[in-house]
C-alpha atoms as a PDB file:
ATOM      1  CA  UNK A   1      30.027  -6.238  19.662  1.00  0.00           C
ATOM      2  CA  UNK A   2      30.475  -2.239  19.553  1.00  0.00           C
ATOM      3  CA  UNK A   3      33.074  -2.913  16.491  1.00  0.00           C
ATOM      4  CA  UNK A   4      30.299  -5.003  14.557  1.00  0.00           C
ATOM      5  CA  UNK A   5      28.035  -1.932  14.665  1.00  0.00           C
ATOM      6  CA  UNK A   6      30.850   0.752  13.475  1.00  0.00           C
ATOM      7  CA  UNK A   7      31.400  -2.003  10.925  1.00  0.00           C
ATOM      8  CA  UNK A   8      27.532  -1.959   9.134  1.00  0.00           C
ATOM      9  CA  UNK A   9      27.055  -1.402   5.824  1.00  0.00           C
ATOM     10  CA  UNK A  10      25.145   2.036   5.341  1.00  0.00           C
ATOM     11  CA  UNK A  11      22.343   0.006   3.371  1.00  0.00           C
ATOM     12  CA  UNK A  12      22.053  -1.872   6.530  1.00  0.00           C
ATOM     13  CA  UNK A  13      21.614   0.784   8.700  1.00  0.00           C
ATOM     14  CA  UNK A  14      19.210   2.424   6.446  1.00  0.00           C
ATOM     15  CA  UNK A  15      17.156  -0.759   6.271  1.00  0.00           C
ATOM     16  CA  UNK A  16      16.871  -0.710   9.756  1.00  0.00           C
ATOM     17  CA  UNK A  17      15.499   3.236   9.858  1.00  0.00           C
ATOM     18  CA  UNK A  18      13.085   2.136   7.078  1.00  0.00           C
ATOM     19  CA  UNK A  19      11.624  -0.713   9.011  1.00  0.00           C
ATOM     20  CA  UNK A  20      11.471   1.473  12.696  1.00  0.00           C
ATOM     21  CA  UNK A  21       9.928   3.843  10.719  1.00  0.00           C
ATOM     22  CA  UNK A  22       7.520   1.618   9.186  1.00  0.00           C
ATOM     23  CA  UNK A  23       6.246   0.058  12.649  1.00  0.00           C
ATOM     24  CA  UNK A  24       5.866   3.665  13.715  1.00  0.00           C
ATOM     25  CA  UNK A  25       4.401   4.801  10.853  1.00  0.00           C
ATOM     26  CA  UNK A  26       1.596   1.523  10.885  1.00  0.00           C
ATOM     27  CA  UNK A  27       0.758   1.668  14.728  1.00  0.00           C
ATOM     28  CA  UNK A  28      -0.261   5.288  13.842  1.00  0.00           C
ATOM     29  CA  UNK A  29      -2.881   4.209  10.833  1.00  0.00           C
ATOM     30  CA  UNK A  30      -3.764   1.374  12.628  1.00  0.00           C
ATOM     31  CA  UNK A  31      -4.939   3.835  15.641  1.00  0.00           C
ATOM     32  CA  UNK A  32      -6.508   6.809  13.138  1.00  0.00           C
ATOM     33  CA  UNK A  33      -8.245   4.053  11.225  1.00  0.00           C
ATOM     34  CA  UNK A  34     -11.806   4.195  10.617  1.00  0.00           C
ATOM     35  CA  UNK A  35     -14.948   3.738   8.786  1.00  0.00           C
ATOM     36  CA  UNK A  36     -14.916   7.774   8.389  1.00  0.00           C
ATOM     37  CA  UNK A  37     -11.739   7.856   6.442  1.00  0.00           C
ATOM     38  CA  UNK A  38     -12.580   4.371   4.204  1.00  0.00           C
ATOM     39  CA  UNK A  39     -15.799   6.745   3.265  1.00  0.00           C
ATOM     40  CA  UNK A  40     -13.825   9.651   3.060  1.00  0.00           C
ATOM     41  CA  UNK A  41     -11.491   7.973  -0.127  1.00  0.00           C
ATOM     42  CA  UNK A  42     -14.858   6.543  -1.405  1.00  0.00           C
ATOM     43  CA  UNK A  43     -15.796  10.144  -2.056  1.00  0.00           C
ATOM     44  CA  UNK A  44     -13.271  10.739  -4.004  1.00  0.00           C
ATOM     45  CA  UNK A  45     -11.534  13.552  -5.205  1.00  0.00           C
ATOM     46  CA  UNK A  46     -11.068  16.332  -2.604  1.00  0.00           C
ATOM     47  CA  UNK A  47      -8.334  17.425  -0.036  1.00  0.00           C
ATOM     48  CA  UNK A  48      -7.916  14.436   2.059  1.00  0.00           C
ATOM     49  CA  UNK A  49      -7.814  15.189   5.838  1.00  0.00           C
ATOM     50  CA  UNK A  50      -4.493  14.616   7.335  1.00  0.00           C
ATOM     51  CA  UNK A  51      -4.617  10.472   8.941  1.00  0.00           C
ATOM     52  CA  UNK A  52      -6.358   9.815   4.852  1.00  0.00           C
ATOM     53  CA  UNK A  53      -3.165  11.926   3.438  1.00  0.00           C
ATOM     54  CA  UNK A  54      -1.193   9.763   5.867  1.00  0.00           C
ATOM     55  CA  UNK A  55      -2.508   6.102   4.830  1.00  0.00           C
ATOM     56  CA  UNK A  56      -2.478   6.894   0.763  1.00  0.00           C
ATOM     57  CA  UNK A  57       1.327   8.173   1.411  1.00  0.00           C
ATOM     58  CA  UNK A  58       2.143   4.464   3.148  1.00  0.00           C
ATOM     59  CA  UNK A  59      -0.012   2.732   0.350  1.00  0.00           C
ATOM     60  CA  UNK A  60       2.762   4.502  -2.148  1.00  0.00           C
ATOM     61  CA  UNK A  61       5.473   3.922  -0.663  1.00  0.00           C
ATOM     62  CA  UNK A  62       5.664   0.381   0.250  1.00  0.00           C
ATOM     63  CA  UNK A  63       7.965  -1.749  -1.863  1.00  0.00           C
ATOM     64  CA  UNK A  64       6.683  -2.830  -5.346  1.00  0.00           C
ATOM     65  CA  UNK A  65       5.859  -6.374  -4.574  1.00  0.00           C
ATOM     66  CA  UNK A  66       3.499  -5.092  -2.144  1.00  0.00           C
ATOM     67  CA  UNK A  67       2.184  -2.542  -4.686  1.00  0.00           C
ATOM     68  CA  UNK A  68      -1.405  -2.767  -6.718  1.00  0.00           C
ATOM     69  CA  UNK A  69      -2.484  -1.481  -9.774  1.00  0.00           C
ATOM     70  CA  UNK A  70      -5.375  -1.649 -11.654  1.00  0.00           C
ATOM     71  CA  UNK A  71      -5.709  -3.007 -15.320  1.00  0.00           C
ATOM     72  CA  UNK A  72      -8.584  -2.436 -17.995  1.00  0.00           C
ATOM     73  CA  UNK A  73      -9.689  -5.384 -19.322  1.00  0.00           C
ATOM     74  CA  UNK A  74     -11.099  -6.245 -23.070  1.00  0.00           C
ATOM     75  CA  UNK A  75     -14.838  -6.342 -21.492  1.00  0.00           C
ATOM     76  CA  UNK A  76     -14.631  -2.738 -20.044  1.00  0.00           C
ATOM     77  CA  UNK A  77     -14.202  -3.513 -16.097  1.00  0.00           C
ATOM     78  CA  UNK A  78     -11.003  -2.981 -14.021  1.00  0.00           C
ATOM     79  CA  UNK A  79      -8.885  -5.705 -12.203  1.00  0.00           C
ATOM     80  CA  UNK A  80      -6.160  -5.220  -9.449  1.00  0.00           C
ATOM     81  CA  UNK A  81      -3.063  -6.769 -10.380  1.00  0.00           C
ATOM     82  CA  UNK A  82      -0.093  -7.723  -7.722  1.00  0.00           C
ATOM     83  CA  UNK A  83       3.116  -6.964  -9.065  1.00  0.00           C
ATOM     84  CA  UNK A  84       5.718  -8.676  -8.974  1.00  0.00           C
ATOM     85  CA  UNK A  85       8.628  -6.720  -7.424  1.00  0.00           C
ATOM     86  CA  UNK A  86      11.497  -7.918  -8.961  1.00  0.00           C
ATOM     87  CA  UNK A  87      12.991  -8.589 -12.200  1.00  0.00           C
ATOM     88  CA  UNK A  88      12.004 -11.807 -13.962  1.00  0.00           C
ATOM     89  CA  UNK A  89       8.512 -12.627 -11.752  1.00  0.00           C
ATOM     90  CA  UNK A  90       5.460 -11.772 -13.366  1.00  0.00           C
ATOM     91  CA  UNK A  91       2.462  -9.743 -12.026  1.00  0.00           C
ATOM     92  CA  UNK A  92      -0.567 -11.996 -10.689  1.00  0.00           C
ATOM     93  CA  UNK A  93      -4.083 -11.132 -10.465  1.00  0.00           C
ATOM     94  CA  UNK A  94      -4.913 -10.068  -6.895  1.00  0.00           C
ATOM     95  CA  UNK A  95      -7.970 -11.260  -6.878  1.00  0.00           C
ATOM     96  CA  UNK A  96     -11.132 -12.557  -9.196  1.00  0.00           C
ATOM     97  CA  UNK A  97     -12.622  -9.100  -8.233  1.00  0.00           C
ATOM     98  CA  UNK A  98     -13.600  -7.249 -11.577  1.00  0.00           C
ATOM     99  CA  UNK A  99     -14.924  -3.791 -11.105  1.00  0.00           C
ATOM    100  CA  UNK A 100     -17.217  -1.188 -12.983  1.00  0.00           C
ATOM    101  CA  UNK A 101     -15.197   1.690 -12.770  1.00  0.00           C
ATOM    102  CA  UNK A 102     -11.863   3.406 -12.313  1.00  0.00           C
ATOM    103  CA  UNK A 103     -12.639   4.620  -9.116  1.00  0.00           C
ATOM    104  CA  UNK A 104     -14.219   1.834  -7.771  1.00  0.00           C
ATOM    105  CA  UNK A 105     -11.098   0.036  -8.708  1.00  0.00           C
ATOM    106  CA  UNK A 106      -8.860   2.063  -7.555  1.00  0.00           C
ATOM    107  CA  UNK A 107     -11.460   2.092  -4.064  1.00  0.00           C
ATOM    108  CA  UNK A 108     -10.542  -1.365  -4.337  1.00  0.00           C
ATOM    109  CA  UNK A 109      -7.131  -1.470  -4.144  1.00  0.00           C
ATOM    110  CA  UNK A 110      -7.160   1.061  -1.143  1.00  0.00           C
ATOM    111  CA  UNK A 111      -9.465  -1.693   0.388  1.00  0.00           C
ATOM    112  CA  UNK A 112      -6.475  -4.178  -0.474  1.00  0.00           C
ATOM    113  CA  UNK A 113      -3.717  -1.995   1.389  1.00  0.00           C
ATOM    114  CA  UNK A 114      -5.999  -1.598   4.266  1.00  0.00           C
ATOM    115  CA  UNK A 115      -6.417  -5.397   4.142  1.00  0.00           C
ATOM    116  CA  UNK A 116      -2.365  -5.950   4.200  1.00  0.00           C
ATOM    117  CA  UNK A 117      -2.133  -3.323   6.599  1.00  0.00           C
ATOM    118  CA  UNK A 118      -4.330  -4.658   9.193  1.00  0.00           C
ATOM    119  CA  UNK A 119      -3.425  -8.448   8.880  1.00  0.00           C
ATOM    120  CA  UNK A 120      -7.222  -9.293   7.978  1.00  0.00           C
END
């Protein structure tokens, strides 16, 4: 058994650091999340306190299928669109959602990431 772990791949071993640190990473937003820092990205612009700098760093990195962005639309409102993560599958609506704004829109994809990130 000790020869099969000498033997990994280095990609191996570094997706198992990635996902450790992911677990770590979401029990710690799960326990600093609250309705103060949702209402603290409604806001807006500003310096973010330290658990919101924390949660919009794990919304960025998490792989690109898991990724939202928002797309204008010919009638003026936004839409959050799913991509798709890999070569050859397209990008999907996330939702029916259309909002008013940029920022609302990009609220609402925050909203999305808490959604994924909290199993709800």
């Amino acid at each position: 058994m000790a020869e099969h772990a000498d033997t990994l791949e280095p990609h191996d071993k570094d997706v198992h650091v990635r996902d450790q640190f992911d677990r770590m990473t979401r029990k710690y937003l799960l326990a600093v999340l609250s309705a103060d820092i949702i209402a603290e990205h409604r806001r807006g612009p500003g310096h973010p306190s330290e658990p919101l700098s924390r949660l919009l760093a794990w919304c960025q990195r998490r792989p690109l299928d898991q990724q939202y962005v928002v797309k204008a639309e010919a009638d003026g409102t936004f839409r959050l669109i799913r991509l798709g993560g890999v070569r050859g599958r397209r990008p999907a609506y996330a939702s029916e959602d259309r909002f008013a704004t940029l920022e609302e829109a990009r609220h609402g994809a925050f909203l999305r990431h808490i959604k994924d990130l909290t199993g709800q």
